[in-house]
N, C-alpha and C. Protein backbone atom coordinates (compact mmCIF):
# COMPACT_ATOMS: atom_id res chain seq x y z
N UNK A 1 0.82 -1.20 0.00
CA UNK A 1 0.00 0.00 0.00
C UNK A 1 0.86 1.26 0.00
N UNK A 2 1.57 1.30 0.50
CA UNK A 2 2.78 2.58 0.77
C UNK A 2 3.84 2.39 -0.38
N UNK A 3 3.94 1.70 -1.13
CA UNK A 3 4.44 1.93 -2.67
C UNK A 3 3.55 2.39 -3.29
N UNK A 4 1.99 2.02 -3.27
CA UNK A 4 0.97 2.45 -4.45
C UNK A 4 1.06 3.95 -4.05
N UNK A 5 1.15 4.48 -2.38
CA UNK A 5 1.47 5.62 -2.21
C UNK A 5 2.44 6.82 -2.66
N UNK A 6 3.44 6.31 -3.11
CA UNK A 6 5.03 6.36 -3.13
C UNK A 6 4.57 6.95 -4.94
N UNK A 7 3.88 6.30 -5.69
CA UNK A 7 3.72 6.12 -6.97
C UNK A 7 2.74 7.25 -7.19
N UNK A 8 1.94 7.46 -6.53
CA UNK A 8 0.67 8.17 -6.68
C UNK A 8 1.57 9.70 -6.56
N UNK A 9 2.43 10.00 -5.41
CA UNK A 9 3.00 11.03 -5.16
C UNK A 9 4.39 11.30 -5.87
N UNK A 10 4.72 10.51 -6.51
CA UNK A 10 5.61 10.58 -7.69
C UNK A 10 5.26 11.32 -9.15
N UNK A 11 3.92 10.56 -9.17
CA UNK A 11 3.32 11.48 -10.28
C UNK A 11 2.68 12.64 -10.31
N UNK A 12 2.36 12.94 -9.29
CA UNK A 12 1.79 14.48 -9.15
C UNK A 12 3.22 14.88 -8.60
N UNK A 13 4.40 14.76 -8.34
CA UNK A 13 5.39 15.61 -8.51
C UNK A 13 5.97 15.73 -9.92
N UNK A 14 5.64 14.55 -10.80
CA UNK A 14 5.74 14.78 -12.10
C UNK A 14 5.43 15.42 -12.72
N UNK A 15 4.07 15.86 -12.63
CA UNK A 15 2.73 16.53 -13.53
C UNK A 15 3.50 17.83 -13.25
N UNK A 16 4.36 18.21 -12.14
CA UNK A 16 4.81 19.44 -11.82
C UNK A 16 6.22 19.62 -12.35
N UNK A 17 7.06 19.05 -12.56
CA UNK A 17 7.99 18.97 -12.81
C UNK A 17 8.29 18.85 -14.66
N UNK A 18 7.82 18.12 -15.33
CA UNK A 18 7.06 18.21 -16.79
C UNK A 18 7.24 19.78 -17.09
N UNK A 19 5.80 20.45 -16.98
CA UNK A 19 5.95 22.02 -17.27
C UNK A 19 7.25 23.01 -16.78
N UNK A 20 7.77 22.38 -15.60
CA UNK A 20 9.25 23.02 -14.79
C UNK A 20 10.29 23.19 -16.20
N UNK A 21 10.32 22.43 -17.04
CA UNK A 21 11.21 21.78 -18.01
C UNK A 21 11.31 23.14 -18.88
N UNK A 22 9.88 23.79 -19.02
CA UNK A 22 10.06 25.05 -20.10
C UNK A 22 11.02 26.37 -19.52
N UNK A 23 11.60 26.95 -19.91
CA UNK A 23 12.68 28.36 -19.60
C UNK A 23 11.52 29.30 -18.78
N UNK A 24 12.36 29.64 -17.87
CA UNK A 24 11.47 30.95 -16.92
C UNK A 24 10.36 29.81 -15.72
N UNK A 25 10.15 28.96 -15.76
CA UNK A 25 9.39 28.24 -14.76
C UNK A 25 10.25 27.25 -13.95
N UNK A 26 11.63 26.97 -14.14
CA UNK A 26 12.26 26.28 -13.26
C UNK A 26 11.69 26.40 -11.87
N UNK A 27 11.29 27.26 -11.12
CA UNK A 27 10.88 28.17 -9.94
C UNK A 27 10.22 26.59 -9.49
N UNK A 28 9.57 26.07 -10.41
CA UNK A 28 7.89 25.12 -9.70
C UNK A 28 9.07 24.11 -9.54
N UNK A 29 10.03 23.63 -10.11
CA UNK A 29 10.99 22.38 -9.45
C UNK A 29 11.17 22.66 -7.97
N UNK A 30 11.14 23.65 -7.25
CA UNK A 30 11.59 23.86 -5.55
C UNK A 30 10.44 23.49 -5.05
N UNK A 31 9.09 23.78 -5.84
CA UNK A 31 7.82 23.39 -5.46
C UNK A 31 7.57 21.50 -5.32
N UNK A 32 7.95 21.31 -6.40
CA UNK A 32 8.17 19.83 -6.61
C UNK A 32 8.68 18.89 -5.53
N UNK A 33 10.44 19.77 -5.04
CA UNK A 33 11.16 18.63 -4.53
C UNK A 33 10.62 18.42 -3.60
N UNK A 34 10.06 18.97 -2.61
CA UNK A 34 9.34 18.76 -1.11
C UNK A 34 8.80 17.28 -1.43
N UNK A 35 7.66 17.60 -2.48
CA UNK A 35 6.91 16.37 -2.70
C UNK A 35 7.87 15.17 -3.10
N UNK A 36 8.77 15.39 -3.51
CA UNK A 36 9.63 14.22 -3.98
C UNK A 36 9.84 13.54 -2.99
N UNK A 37 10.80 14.47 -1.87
CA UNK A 37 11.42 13.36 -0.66
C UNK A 37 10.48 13.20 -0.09
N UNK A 38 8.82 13.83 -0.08
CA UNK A 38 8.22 12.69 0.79
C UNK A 38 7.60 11.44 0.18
N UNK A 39 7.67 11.73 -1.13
CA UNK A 39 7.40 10.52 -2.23
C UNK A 39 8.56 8.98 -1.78
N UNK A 40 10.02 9.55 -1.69
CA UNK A 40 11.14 8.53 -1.58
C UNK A 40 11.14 8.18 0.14
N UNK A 41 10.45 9.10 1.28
CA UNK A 41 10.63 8.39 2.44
C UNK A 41 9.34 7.45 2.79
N UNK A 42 8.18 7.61 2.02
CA UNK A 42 7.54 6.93 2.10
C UNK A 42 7.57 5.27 1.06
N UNK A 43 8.45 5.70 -0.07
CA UNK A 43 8.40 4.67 -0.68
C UNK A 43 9.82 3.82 0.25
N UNK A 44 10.20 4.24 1.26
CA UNK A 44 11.51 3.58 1.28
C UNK A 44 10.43 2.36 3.03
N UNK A 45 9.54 3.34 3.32
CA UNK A 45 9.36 2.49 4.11
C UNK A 45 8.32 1.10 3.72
N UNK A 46 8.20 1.10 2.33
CA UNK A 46 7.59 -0.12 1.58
C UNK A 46 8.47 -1.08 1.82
N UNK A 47 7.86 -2.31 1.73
CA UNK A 47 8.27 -3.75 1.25
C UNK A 47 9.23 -3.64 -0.30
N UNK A 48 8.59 -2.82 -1.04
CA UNK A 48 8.76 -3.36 -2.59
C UNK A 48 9.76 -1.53 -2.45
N UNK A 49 10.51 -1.38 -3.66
CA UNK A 49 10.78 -0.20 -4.20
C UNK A 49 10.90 0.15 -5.38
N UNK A 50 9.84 -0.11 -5.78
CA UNK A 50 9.65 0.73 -7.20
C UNK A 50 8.98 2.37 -7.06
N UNK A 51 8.34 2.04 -6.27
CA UNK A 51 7.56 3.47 -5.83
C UNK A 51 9.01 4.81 -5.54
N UNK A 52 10.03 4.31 -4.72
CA UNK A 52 10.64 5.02 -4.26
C UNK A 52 12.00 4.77 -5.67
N UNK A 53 12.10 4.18 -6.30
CA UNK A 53 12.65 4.21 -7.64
C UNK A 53 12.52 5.55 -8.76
N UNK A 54 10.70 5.24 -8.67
CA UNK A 54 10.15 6.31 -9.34
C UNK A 54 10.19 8.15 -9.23
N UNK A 55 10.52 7.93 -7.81
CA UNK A 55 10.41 9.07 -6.95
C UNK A 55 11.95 9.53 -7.21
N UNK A 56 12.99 8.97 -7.28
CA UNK A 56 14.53 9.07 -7.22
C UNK A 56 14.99 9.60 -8.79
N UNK A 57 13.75 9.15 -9.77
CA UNK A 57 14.03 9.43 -10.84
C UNK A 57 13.68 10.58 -11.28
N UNK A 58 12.40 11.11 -11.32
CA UNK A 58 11.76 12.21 -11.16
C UNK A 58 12.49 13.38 -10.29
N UNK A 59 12.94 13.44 -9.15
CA UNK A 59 14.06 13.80 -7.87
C UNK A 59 15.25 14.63 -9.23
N UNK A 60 15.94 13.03 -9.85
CA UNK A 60 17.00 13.56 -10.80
C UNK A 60 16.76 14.73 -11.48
N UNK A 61 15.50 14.18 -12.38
CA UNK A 61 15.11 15.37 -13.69
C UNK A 61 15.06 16.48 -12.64
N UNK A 62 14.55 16.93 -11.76
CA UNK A 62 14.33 17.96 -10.76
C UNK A 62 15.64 18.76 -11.11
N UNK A 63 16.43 18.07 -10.28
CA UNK A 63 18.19 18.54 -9.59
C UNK A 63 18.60 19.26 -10.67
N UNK A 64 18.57 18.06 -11.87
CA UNK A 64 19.47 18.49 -13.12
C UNK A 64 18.99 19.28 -13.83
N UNK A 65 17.52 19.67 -13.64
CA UNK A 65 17.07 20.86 -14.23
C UNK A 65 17.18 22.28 -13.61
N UNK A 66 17.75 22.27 -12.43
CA UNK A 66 17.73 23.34 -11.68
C UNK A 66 19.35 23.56 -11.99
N UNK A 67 19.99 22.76 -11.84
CA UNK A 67 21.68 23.08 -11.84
C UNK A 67 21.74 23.66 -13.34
N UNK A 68 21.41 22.98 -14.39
CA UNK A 68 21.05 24.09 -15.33
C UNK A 68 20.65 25.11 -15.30
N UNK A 69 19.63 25.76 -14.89
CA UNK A 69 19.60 26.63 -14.63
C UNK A 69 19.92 27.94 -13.33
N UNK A 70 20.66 27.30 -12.71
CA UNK A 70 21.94 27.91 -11.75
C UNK A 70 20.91 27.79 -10.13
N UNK A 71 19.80 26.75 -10.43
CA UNK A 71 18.90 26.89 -9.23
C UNK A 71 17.79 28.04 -9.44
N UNK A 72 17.47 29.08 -10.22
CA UNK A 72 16.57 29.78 -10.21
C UNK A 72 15.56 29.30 -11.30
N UNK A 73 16.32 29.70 -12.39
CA UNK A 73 15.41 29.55 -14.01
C UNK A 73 15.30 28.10 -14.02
């Protein structure tokens, strides 16, 4: 149940992170990461980890879209 959790909150940090991707909205990735690590501490306290897989991946695109853009843009 707390992976299906893990998954559910992966993707609505997705849905946010997606539009983050265009120039001038980086801003919503800081919005995002919150949701991420609670996406990966909840998927970590699963049995299974795909949930918290999903969450680590999404997490990435985050990071690496912000270090591109120096953390602001």
């Amino acid at each position: 149940m707390l992976n299906l959790i893990s998954i559910l909150i992966g993707i609505v940090a997705l849905v946010i992170v997606i539009p983050a991707q265009i120039p001038l909205l980086g801003w919503a990735n800081w919005i995002a990461l919150p949701l991420i690590v609670i996406g990966i501490v909840v998927g970590q306290l699963s049995s299974s980890n795909g949930g918290r897989n999903f969450c680590l991946i999404v997490g990435l695109i985050a990071v690496v879209r912000l270090s591109l853009g120096g953390g602001i843009l």
